[in-house]
C-alpha atoms as a PDB file:
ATOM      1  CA  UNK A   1       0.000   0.000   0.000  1.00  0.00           C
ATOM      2  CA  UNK A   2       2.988   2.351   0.976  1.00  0.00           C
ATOM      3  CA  UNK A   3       4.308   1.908  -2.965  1.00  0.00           C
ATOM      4  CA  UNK A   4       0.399   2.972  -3.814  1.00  0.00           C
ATOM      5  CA  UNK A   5       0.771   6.270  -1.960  1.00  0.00           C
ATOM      6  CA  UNK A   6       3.925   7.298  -2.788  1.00  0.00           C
ATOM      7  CA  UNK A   7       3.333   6.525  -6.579  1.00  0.00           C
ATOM      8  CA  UNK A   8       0.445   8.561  -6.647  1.00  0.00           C
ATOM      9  CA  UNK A   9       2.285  11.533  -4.921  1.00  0.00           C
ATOM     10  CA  UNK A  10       4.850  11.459  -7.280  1.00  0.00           C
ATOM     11  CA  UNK A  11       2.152  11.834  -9.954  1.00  0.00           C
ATOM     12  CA  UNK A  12       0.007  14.343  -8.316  1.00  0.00           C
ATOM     13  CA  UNK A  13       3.387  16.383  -7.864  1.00  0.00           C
ATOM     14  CA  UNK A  14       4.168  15.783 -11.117  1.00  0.00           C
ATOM     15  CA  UNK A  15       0.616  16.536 -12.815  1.00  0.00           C
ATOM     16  CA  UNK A  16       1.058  20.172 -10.760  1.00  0.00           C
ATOM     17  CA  UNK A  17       3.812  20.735 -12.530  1.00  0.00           C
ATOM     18  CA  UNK A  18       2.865  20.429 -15.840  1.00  0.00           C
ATOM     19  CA  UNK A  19      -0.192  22.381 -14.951  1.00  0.00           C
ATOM     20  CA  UNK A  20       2.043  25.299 -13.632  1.00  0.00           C
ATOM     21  CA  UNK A  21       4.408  24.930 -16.659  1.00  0.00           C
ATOM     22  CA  UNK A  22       1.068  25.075 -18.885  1.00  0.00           C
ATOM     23  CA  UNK A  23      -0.357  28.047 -17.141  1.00  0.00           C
ATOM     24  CA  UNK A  24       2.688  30.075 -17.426  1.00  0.00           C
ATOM     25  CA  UNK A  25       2.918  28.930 -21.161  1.00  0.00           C
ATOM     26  CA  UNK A  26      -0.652  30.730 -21.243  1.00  0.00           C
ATOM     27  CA  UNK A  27       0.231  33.982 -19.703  1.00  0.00           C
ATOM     28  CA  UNK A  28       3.718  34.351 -18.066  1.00  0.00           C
ATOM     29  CA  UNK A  29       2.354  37.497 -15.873  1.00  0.00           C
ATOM     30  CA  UNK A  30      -0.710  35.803 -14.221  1.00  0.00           C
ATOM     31  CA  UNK A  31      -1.129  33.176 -11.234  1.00  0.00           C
ATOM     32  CA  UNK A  32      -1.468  29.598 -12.076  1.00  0.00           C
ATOM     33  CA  UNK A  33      -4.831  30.147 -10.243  1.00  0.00           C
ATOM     34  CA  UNK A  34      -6.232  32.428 -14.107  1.00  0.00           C
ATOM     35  CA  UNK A  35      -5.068  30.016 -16.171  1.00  0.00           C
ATOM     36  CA  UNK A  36      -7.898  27.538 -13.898  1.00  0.00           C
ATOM     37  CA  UNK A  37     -10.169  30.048 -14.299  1.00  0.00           C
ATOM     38  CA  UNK A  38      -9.610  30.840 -18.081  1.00  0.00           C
ATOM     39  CA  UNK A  39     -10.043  26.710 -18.479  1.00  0.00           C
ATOM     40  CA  UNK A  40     -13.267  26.506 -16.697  1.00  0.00           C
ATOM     41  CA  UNK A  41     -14.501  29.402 -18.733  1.00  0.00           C
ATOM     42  CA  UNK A  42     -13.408  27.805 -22.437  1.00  0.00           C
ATOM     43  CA  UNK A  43     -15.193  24.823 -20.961  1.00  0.00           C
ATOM     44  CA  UNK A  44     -18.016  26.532 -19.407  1.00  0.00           C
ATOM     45  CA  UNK A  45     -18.500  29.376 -21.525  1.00  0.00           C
ATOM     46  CA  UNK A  46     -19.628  33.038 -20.194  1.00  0.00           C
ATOM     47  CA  UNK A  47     -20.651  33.108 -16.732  1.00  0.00           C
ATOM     48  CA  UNK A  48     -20.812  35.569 -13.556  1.00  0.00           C
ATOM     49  CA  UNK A  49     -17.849  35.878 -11.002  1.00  0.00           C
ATOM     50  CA  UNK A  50     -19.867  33.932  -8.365  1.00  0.00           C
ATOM     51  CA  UNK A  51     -20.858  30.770 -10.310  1.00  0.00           C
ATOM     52  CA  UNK A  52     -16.696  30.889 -11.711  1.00  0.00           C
ATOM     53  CA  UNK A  53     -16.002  30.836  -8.024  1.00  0.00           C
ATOM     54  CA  UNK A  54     -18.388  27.663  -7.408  1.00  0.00           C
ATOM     55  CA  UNK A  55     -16.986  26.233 -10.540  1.00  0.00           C
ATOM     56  CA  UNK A  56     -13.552  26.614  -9.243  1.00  0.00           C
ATOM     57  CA  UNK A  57     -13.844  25.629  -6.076  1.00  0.00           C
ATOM     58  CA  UNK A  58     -12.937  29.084  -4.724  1.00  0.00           C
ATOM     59  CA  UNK A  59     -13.129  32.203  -3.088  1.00  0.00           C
ATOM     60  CA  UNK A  60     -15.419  34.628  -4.791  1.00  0.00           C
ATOM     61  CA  UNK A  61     -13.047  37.773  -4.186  1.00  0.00           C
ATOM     62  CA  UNK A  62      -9.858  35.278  -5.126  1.00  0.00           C
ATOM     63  CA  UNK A  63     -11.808  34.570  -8.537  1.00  0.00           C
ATOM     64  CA  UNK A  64     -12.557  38.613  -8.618  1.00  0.00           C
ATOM     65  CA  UNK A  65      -8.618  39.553  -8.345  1.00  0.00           C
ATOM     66  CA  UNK A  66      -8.186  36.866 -11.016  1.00  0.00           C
ATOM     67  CA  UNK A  67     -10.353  38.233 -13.603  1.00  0.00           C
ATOM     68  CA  UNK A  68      -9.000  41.641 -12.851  1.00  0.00           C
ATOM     69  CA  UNK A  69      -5.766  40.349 -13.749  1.00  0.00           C
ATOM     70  CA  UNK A  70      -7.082  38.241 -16.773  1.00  0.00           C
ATOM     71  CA  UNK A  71      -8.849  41.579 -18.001  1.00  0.00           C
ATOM     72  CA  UNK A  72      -5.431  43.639 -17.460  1.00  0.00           C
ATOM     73  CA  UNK A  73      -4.137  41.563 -20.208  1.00  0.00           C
ATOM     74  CA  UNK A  74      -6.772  41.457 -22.631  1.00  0.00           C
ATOM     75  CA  UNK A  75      -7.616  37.873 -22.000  1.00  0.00           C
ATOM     76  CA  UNK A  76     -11.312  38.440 -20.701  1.00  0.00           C
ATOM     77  CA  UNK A  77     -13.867  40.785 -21.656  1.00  0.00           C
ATOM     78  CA  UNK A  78     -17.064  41.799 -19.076  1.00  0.00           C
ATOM     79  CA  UNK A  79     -20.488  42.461 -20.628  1.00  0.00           C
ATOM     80  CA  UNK A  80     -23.753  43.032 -18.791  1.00  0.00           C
ATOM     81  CA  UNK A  81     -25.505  39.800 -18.220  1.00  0.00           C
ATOM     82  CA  UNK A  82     -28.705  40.210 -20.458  1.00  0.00           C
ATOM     83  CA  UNK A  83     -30.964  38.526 -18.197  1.00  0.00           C
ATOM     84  CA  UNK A  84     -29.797  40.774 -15.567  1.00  0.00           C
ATOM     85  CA  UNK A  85     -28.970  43.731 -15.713  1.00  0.00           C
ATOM     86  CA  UNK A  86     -27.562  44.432 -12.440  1.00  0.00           C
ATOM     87  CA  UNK A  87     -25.122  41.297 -13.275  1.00  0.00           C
ATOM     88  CA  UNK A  88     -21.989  40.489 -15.581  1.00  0.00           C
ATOM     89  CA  UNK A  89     -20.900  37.841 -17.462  1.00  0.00           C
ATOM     90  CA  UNK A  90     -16.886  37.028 -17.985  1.00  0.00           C
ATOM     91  CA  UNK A  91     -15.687  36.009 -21.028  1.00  0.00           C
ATOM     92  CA  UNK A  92     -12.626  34.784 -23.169  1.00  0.00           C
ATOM     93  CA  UNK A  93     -11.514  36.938 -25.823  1.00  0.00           C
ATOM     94  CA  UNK A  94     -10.374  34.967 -28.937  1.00  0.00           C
ATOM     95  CA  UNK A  95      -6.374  35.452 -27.496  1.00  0.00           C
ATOM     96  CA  UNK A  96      -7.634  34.039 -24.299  1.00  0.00           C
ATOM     97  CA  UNK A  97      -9.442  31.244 -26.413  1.00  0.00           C
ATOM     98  CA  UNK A  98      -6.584  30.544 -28.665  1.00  0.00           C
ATOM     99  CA  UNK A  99      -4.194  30.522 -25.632  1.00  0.00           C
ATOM    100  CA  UNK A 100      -5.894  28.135 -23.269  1.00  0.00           C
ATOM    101  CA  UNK A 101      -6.426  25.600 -26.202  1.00  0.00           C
ATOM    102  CA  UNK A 102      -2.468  25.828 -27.262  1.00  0.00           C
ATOM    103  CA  UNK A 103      -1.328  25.675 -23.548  1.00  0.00           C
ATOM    104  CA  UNK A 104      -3.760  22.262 -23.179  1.00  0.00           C
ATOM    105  CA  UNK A 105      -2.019  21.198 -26.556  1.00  0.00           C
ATOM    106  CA  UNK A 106       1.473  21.360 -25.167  1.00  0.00           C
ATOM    107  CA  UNK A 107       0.047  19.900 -21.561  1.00  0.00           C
ATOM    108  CA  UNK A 108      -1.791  17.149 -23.835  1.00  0.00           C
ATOM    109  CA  UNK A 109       2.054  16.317 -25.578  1.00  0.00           C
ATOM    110  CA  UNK A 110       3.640  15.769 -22.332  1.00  0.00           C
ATOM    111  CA  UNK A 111       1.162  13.554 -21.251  1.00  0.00           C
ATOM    112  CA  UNK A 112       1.118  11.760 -25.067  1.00  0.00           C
ATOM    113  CA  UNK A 113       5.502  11.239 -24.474  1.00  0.00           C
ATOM    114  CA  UNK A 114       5.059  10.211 -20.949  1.00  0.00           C
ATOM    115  CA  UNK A 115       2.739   7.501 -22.481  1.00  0.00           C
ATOM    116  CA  UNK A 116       4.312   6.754 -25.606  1.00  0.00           C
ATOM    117  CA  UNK A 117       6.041   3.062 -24.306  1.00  0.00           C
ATOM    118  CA  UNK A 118       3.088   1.869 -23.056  1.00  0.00           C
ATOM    119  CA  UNK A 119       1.867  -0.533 -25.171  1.00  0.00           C
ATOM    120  CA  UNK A 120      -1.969  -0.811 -26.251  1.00  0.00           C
ATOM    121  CA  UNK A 121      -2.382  -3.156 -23.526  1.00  0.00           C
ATOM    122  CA  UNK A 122      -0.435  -0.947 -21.070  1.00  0.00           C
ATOM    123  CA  UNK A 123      -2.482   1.798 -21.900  1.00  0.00           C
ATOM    124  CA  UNK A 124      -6.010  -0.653 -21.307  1.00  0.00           C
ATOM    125  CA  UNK A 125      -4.806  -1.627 -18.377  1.00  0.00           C
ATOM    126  CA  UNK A 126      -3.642   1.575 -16.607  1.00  0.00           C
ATOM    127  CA  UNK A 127      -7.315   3.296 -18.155  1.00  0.00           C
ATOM    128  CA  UNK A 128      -9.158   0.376 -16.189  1.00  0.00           C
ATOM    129  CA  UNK A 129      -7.184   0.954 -13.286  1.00  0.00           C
ATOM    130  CA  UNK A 130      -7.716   4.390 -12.883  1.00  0.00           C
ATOM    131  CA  UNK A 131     -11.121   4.248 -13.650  1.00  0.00           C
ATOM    132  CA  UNK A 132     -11.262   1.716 -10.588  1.00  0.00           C
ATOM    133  CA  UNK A 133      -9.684   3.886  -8.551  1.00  0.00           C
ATOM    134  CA  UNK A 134     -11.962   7.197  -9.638  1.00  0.00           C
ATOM    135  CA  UNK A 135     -14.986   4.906  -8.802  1.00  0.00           C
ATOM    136  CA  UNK A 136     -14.488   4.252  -5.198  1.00  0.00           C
END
């Protein structure tokens, strides 16, 4: 079990990595943190601060800063949200949307040359385990 645990450390450490490398591959300037919230918006599409925060699994005035930041640099735009006016919806600007998709491409590669000895059966086997694992 104690080769379990420290296996999966090593990979969780590892997988934060890349996802730090990624997000400063997407905007040098910004927290990792925007480059989260610039995912879940390519994902999720337009949306208010508060529902980014829920999405995110953060603090509502963390997520604010963060979309200050991500509008500093042209990588979000705000609108009124048309259903309420009192409200606004954030949004990608195509840079934003081109940037997230070609930081996921180069976080996709590493994953793809990580991978690329497993054999198909390797690669069967280690989807079936994980999927175990995600199940319990």
């Amino acid at each position: 079990m104690g080769e379990v645990g420290a296996e999966l450390s090593r990979l969780f450490v590892s997988a934060r990595a890349i996802t730090t490398e990624a997000a400063t591959r997407f905007h040098p300037d910004l927290q990792p943190a925007a480059f989260h919230v610039a995912r879940w918006l390519l994902a999720f599409g337009p949306a208010r601060t508060g529902d980014i925060a829920k999405g995110v699994a953060m603090d509502r005035s963390a997520v604010s800063r963060l979309i200050d930041g991500l509008r500093s640099a042209g990588l979000v735009q705000i609108d009124p949200d048309p259903s309420d006016g009192r409200a606004n919806l954030v949004r990608l600007t195509p840079l934003a949307r081109k940037e997230v998709v070609r930081s996921l491409a180069w976080k996709g590669g590493v994953l793809r040359d990580r991978l690329a000895t497993f054999s198909d059966g390797d690669l069967k086997e280690l989807a079936r385990l994980l999927a175990k694992l995600n199940q319990s």
